[in-house]
C-alpha atoms as a PDB file:
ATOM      1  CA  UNK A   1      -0.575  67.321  58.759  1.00  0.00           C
ATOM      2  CA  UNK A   2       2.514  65.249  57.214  1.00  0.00           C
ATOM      3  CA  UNK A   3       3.368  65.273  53.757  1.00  0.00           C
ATOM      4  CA  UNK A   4       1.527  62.670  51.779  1.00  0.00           C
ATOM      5  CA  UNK A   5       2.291  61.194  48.500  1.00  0.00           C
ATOM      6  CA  UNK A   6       0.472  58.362  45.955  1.00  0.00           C
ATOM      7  CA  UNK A   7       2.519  56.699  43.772  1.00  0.00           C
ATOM      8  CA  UNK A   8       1.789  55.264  40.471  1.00  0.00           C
ATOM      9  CA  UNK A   9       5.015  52.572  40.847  1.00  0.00           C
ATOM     10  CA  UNK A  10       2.616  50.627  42.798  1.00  0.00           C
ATOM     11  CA  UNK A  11      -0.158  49.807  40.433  1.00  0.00           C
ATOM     12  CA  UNK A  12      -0.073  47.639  37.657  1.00  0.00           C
ATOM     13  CA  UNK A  13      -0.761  50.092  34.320  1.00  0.00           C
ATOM     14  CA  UNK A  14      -0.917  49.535  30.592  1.00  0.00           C
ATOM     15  CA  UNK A  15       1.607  52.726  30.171  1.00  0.00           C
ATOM     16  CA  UNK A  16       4.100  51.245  33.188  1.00  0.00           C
ATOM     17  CA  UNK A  17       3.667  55.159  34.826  1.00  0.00           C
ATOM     18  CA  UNK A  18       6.469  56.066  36.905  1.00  0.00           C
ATOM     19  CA  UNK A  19       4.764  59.756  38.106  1.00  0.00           C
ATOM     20  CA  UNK A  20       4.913  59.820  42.090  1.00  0.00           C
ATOM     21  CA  UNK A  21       2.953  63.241  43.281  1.00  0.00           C
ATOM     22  CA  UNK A  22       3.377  64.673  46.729  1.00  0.00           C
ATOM     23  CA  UNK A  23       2.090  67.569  48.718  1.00  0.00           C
ATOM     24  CA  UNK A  24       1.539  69.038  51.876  1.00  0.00           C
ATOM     25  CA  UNK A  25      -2.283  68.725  52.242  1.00  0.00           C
ATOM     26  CA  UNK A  26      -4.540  65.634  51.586  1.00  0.00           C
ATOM     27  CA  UNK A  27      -7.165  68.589  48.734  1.00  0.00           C
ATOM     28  CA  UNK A  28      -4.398  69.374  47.131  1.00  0.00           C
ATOM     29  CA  UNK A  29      -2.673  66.221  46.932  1.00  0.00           C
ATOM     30  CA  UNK A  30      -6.164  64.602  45.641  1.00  0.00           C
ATOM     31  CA  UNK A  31      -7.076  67.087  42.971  1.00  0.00           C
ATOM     32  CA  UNK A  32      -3.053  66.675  41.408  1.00  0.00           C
ATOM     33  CA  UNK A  33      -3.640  62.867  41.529  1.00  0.00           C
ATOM     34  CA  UNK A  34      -7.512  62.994  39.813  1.00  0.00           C
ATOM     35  CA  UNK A  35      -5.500  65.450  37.266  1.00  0.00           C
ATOM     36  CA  UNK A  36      -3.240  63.077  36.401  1.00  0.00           C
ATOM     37  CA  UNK A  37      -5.623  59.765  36.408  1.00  0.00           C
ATOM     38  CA  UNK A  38      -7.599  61.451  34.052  1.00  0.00           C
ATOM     39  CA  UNK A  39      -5.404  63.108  31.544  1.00  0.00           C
ATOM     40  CA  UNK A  40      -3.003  59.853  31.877  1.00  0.00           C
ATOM     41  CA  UNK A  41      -4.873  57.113  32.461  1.00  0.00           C
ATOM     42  CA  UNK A  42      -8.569  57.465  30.930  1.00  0.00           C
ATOM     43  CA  UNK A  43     -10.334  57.723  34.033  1.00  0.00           C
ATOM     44  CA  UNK A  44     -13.406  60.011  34.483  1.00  0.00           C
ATOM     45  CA  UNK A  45     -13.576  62.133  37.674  1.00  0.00           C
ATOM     46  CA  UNK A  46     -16.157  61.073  40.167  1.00  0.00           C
ATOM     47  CA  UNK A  47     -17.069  60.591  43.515  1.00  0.00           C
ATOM     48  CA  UNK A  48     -15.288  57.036  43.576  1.00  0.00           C
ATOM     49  CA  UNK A  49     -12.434  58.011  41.670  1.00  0.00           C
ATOM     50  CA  UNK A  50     -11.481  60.009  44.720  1.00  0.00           C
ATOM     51  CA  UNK A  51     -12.380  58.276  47.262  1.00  0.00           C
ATOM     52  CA  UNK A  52     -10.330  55.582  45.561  1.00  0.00           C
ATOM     53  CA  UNK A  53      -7.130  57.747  45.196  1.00  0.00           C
ATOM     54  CA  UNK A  54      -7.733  59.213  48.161  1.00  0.00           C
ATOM     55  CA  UNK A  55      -7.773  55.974  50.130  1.00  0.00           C
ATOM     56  CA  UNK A  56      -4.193  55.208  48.417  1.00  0.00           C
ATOM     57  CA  UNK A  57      -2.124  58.678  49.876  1.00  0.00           C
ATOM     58  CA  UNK A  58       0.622  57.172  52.243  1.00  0.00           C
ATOM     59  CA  UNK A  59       2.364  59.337  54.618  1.00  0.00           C
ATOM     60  CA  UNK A  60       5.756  60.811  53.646  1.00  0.00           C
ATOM     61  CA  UNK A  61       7.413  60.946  50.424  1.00  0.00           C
ATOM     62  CA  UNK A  62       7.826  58.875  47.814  1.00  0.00           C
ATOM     63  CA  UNK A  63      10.611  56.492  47.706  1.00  0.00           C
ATOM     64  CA  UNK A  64      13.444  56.401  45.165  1.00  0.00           C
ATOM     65  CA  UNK A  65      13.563  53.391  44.225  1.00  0.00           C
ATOM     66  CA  UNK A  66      10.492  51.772  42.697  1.00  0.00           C
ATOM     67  CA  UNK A  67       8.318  49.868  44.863  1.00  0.00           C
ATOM     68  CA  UNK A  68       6.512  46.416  44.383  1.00  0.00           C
ATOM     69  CA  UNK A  69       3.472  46.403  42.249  1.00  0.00           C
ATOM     70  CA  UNK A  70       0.585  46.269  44.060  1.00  0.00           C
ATOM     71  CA  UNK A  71      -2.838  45.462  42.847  1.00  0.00           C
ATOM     72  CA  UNK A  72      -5.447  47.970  42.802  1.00  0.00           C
ATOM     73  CA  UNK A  73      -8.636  48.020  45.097  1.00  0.00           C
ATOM     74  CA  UNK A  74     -11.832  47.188  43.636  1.00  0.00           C
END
């Protein structure tokens, strides 16, 4: 499996995050990024919450440079 990364450039946020987390396996890569919406950004972890992050991961790594904002799935 590819490396796979989510990156918080993309989505709008009240703290502007610039974390980017990337790993070699989709589990692990999930349970960093449900770490880090929770202790960062006030979310709760459930079901959706993953499924939601989860739906985000992008192949490769993340880019240097920030990318455009994106607006987050409902």
């Amino acid at each position: 499996m590819p490396r796979q990364y989510i990156d918080c450039r993309e989505y709008p946020s009240t703290t502007n995050c610039s974390v980017a987390l990337c790993a070699d396996s989709e589990s692990e890569l999930l349970d960093a990024a449900v770490q880090h919406a929770v202790t960062v950004h006030g979310h709760t972890d459930t079901p959706e919450l993953r499924k939601q992050l989860a739906s985000l991961f992008k192949n490769g790594t993340p880019p240097l440079q920030a990318p455009a904002v994106q607006k987050m799935p409902a």
